[in-house]
Protein backbone atom coordinates (compact mmCIF):
# COMPACT_ATOMS: atom_id res chain seq x y z
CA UNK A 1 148.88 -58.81 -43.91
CA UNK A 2 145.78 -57.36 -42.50
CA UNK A 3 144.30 -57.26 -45.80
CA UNK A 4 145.28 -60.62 -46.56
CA UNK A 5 143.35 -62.19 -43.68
CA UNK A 6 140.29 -60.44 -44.31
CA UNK A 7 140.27 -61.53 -48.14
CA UNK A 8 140.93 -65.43 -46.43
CA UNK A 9 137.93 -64.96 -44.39
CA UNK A 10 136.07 -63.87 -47.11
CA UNK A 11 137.17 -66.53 -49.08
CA UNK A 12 136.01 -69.20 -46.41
CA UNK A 13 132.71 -67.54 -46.14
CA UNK A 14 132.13 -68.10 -49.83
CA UNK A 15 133.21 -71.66 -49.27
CA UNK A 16 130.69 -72.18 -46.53
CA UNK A 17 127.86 -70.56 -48.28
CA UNK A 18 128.55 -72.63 -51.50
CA UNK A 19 128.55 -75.75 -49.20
CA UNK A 20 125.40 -75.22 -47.70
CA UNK A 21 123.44 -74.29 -51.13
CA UNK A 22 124.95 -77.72 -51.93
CA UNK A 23 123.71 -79.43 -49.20
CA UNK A 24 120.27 -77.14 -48.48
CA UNK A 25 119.38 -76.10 -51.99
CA UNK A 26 117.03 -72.83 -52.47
CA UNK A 27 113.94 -72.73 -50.55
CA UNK A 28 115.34 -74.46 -47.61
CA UNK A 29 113.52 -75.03 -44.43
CA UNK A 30 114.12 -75.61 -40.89
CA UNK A 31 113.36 -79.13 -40.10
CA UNK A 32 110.43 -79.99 -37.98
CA UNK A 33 110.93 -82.08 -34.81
CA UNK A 34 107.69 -84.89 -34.21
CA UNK A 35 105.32 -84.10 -31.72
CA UNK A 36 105.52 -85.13 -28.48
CA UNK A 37 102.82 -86.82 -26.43
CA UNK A 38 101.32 -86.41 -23.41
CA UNK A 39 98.39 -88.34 -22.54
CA UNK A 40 97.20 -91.07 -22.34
CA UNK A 41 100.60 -92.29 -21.42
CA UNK A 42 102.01 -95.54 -23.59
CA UNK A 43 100.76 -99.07 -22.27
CA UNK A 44 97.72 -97.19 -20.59
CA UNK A 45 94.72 -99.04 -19.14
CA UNK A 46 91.77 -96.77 -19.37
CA UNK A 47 88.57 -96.58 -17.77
CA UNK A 48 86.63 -94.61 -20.16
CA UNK A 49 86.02 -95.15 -24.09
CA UNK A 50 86.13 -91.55 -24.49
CA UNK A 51 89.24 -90.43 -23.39
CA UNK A 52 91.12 -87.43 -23.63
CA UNK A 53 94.11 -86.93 -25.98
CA UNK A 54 96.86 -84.90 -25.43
CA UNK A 55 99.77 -83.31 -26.78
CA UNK A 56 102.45 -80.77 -26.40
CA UNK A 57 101.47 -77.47 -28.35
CA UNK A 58 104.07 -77.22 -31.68
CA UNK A 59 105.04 -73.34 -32.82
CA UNK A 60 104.22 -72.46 -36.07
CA UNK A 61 102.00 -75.51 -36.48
CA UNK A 62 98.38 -74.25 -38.32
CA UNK A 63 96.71 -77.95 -37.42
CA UNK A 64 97.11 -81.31 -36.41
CA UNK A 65 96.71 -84.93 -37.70
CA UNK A 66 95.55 -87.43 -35.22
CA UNK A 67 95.20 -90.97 -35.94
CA UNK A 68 93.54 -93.72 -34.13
CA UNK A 69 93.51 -97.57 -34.72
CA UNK A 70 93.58 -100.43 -33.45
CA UNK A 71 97.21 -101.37 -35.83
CA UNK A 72 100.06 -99.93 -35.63
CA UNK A 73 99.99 -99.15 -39.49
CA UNK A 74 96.84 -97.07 -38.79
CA UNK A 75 95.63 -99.12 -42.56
CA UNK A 76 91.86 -98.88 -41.16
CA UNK A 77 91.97 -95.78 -38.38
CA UNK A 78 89.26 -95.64 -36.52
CA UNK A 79 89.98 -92.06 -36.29
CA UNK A 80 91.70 -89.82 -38.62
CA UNK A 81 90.82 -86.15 -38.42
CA UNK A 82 92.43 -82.83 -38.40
CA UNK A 83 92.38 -80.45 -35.84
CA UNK A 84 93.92 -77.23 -34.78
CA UNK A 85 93.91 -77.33 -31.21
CA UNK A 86 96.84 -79.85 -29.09
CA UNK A 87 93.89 -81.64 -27.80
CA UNK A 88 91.09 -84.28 -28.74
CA UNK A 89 87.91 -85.95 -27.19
CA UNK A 90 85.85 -87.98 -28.93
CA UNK A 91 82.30 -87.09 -28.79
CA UNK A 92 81.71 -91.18 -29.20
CA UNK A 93 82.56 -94.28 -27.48
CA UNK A 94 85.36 -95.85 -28.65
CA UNK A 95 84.06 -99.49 -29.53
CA UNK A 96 87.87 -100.76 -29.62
CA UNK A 97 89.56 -102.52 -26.46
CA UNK A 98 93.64 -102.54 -27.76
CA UNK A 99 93.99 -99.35 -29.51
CA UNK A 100 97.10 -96.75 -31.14
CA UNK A 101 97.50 -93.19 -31.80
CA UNK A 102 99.92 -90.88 -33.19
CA UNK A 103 99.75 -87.16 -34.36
CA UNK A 104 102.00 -85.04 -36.20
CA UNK A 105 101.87 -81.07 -36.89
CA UNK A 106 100.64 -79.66 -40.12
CA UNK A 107 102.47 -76.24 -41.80
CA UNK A 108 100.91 -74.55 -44.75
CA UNK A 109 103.63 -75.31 -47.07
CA UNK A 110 104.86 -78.51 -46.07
CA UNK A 111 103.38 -81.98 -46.19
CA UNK A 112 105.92 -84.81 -45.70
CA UNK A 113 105.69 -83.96 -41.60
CA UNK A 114 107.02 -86.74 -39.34
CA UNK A 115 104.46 -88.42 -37.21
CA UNK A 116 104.93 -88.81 -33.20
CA UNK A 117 105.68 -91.48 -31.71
CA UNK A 118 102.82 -94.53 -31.75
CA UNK A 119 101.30 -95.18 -28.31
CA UNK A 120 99.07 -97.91 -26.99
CA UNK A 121 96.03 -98.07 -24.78
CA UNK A 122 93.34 -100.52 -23.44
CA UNK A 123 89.84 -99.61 -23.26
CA UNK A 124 87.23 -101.20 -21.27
CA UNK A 125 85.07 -103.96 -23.26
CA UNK A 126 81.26 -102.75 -23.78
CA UNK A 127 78.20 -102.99 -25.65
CA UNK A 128 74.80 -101.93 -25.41
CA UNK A 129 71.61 -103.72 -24.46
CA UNK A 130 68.18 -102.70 -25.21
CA UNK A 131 64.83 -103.35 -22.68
CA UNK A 132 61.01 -104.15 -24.16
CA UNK A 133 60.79 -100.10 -23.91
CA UNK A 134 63.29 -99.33 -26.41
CA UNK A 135 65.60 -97.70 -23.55
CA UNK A 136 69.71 -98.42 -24.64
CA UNK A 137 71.74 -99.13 -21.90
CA UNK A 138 75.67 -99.32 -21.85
CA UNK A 139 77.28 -102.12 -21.27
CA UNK A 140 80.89 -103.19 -20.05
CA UNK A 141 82.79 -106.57 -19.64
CA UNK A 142 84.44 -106.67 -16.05
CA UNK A 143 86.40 -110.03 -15.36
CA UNK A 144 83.95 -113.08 -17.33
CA UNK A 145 80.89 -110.81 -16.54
CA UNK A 146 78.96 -108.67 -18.89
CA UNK A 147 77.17 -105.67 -16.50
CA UNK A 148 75.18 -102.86 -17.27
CA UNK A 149 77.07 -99.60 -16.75
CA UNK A 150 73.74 -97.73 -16.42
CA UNK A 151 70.50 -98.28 -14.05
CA UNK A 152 67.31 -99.48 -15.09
CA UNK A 153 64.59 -97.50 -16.67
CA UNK A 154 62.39 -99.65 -18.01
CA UNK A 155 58.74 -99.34 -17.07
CA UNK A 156 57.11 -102.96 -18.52
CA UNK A 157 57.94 -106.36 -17.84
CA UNK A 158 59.14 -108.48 -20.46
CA UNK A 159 56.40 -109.88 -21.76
CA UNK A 160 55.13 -106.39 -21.95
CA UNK A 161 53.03 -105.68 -19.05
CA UNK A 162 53.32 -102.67 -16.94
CA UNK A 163 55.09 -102.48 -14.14
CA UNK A 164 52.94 -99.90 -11.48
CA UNK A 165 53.86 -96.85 -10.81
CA UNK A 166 53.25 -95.61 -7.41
CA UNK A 167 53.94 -91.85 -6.31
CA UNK A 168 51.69 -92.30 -2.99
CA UNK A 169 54.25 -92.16 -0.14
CA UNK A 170 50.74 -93.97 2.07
CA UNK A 171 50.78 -96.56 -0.31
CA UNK A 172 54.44 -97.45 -0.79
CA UNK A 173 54.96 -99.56 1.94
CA UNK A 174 52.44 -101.62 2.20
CA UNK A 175 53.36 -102.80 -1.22
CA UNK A 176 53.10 -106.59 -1.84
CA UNK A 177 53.16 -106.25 -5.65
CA UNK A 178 56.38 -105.27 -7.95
CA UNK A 179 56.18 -101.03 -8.46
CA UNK A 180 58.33 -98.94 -9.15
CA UNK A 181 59.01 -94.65 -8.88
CA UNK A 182 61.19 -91.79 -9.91
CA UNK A 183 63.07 -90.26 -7.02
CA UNK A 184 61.04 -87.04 -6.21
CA UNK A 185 59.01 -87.58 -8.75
CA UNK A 186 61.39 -85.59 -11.24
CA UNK A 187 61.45 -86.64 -13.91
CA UNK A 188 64.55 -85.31 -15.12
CA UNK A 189 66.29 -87.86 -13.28
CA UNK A 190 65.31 -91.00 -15.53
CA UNK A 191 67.51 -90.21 -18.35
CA UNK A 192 70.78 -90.79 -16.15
CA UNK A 193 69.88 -91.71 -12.77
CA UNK A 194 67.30 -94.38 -13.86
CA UNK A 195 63.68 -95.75 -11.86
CA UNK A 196 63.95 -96.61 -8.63
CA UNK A 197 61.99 -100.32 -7.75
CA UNK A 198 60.76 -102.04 -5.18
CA UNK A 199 61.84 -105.87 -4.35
CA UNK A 200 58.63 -107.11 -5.59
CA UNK A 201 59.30 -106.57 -8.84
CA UNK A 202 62.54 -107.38 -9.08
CA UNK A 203 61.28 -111.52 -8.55
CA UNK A 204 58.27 -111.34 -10.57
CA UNK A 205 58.43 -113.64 -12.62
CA UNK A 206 57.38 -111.70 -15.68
CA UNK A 207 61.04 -110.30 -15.73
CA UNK A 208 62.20 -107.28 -15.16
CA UNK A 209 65.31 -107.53 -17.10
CA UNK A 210 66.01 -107.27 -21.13
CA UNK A 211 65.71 -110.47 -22.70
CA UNK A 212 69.28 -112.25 -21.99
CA UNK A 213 69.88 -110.65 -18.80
CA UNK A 214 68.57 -110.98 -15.53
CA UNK A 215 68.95 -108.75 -12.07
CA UNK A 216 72.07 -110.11 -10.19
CA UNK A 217 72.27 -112.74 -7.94
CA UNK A 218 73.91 -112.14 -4.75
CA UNK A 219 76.73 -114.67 -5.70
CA UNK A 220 77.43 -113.07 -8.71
CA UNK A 221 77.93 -109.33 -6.67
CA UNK A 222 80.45 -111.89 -4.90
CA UNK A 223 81.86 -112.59 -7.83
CA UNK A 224 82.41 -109.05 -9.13
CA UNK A 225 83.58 -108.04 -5.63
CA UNK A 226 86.47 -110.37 -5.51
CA UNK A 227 87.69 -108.93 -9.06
CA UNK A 228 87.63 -106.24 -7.89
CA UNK A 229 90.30 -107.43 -5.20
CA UNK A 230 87.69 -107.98 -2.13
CA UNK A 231 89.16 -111.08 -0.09
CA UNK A 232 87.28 -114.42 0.13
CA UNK A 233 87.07 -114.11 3.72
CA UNK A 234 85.51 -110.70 3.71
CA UNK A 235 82.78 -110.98 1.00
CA UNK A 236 80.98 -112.91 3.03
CA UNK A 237 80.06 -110.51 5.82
CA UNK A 238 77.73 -107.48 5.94
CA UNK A 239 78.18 -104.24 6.02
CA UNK A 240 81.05 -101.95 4.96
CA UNK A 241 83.30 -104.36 3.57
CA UNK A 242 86.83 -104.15 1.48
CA UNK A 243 88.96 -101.60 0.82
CA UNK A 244 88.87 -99.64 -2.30
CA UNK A 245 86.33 -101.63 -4.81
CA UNK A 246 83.48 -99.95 -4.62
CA UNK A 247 85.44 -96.54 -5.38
CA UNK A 248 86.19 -98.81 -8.52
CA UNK A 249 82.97 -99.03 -9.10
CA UNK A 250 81.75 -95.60 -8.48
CA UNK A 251 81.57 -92.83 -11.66
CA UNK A 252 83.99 -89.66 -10.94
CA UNK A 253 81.65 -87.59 -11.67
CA UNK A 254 80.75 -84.55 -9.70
CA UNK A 255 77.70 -83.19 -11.62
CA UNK A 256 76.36 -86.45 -9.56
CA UNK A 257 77.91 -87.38 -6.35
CA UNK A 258 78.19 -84.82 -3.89
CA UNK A 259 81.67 -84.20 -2.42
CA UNK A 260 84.15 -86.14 -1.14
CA UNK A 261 82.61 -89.06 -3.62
CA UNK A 262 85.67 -91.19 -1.54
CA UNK A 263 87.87 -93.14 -3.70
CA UNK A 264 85.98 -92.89 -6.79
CA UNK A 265 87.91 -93.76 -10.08
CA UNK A 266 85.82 -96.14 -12.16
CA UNK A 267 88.40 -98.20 -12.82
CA UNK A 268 85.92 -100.50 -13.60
CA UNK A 269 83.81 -98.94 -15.60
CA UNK A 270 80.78 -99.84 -14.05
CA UNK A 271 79.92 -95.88 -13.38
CA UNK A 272 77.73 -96.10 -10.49
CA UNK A 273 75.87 -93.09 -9.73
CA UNK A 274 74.42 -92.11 -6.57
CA UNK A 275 70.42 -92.59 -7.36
CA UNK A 276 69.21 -92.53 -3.46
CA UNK A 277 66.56 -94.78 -2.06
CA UNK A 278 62.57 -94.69 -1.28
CA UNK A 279 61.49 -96.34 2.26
CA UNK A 280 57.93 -95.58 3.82
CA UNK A 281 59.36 -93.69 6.68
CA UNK A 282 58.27 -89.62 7.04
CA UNK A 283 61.25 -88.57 4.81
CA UNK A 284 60.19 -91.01 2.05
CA UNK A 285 63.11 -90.54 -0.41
CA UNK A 286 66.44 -90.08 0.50
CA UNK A 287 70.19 -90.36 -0.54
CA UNK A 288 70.63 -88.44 -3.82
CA UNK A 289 73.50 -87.45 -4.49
CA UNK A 290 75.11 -89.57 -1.57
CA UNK A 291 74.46 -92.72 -2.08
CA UNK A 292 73.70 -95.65 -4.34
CA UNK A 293 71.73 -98.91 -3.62
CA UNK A 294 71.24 -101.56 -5.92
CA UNK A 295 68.99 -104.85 -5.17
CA UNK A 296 70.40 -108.30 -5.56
CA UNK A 297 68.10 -110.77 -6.54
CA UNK A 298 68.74 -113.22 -4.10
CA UNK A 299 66.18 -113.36 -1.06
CA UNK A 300 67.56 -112.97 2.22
CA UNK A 301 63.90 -113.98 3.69
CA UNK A 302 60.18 -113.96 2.85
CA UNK A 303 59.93 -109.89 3.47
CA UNK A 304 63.46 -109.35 2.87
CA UNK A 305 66.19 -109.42 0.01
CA UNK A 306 69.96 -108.76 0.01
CA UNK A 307 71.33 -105.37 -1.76
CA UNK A 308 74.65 -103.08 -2.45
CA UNK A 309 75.12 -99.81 -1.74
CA UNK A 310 77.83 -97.84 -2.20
CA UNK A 311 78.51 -93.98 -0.61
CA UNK A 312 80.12 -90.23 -1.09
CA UNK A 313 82.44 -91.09 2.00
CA UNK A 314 84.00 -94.45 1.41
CA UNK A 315 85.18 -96.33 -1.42
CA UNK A 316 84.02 -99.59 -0.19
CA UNK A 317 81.34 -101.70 -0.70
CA UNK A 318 78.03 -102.22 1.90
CA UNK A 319 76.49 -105.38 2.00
CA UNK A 320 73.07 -105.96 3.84
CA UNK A 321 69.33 -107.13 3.34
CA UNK A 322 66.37 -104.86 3.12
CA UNK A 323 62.71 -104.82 2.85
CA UNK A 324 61.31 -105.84 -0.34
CA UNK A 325 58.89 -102.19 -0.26
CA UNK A 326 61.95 -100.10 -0.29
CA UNK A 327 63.24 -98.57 -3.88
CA UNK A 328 65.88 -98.93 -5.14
CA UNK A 329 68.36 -98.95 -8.52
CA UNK A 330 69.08 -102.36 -10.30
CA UNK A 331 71.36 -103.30 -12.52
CA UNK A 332 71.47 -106.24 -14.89
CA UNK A 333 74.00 -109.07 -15.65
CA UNK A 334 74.17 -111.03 -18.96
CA UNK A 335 72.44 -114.42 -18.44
């Protein structure tokens, strides 16, 4: 009897063997299982057009696929490249707003790999702008306004005259003319920090602005404010004001702002950056790193104009009026 059972089970193992080489012929393979994302999460809004991709790491995987697009048949990808790392930057702005990826693994003898899932994303609207100098500048499309995302550098008007330059810190103040200066004189600052001017030339009437654009109006900072989710009743008044919009406005950066930066998350895109100011008092510059002051356009008297300024320990927005000799950033709006 004990013989008899063992030749059974023999039997059945046969049977099961068979089976299988029916079913998973010679040169079978463990199936592969689709790869499984991480980030950006599905449905995302983003506030960068380079953003990270991520995905869990697959064993036995040599590379990946990645595919980018703005269709979910990924037809025309704006990104299709193989990697072999379970992560992916792009080294270049997106120029898509409604976007899809997917990825799947890659194994040296297999090609029909299932993809992942397909995810979707929404990337802020921009564009570039270029001055009379031949300086780019970023742009981005918050609520019906088109900003620059980057302070200004230029160093002629628009009908090509230059703008002064004036490093004397004597001199400065008793400024009546437009001028402008780098902060500390370094520059090394220019490229990402931009010029710093004084209110005199932001009204000339030359322009300081690229053609299409002009330096914003103190109504349109309103404007930007309360899309930012400032009340009526509070974008009116000076000083501090809000709660957390200028933190949407500020870049996360920390090569730039010094620590806490408050708030910060960009969520607008706008990527302020903490450029400092220039006054005619003993310290003469100050700020860097801290803060960030932008004039408005709009006069608040003969001597004095209205400005921004945004800083390291709140994520609100200030509000105020200064003298048109001190320095400071500006950023442009599309006419």
């Amino acid at each position: 009897m004990r013989f008899i059972s063992l030749m059974a089970i023999v039997s059945i193992g046969v049977l099961l063997a068979c089976d299988r080489e029916a079913v998973e012929p010679f040169g079978w393979q463990e199936k592969h299982e689709p790869c499984i994302l991480l980030s950006p999460p599905d449905q995302s809004r983003l506030y960068t057009n380079r953003p990270k991709f991520k995905w869990e790491p697959v064993k036995n995987a040599t590379a990946y696929q990645l595919q980018i697009d703005t269709q979910t048949d990924f037809q025309q990808s704006v990104i299709c490249i193989q990697i072999t790392e379970s992560v992916y930057k792009p080294d270049r702005d997106l120029m898509i707003v409604e976007g899809c990826w997917r990825v799947r693994a890659l194994y040296d003898d297999e090609n029909d790999v299932p993809w992942s899932e397909t995810w979707r994303f929404t990337l802020p609207e921009i564009g570039r702008v270029v001055d009379i100098d031949g300086w780019s500048y970023r742009t981005v499309k918050i609520g019906d306004q088109w900003w620059m995302a980057e302070n200004l550098r230029v160093t002629h008007y628009r009908n090509g005259e230059a703008i002064p330059r004036e490093t004397d810190a004597n001199v400065w103040p008793n400024l009546s003319t437009g001028a402008y200066c780098t902060y500390g004189n370094r520059e090394s600052l220019v490229d990402i920090l931009g010029h710093l001017y004084n209110g005199y030339a932001v009204i000339d009437e030359r322009g300081l602005a690229p053609a299409g654009w002009h330096v914003a109006s103190d109504a349109e900072w309103k404007e930007l404010e309360m899309y930012l989710g400032m009340s009526a009743s509070e974008v009116d008044t000076t000083g501090w004001r809000g709660n957390d919009e200028g933190g949407k406005l500020k870049a996360t950066s920390v090569d730039y702002w010094n620590s806490p930066n408050s708030g910060a998350t960009n969520e607008s895109a706008f990527s302020a950056l903490p450029g400092g100011a220039r006054y005619g008092d003993p310290s003469f510059y100050y700020g860097i790193g801290d803060k960030a002051d932008f004039w408005v356009a709009t006069p608040y008297s003969e001597e004095e104009a209205w400005w921004r300024y945004l800083g390291k320990e709140t994520p609100r927005i200030g509000r105020g009026y200064a003298p048109r000799y001190a320095g400071h950033s500006v950023r442009c709006v599309k006419d």
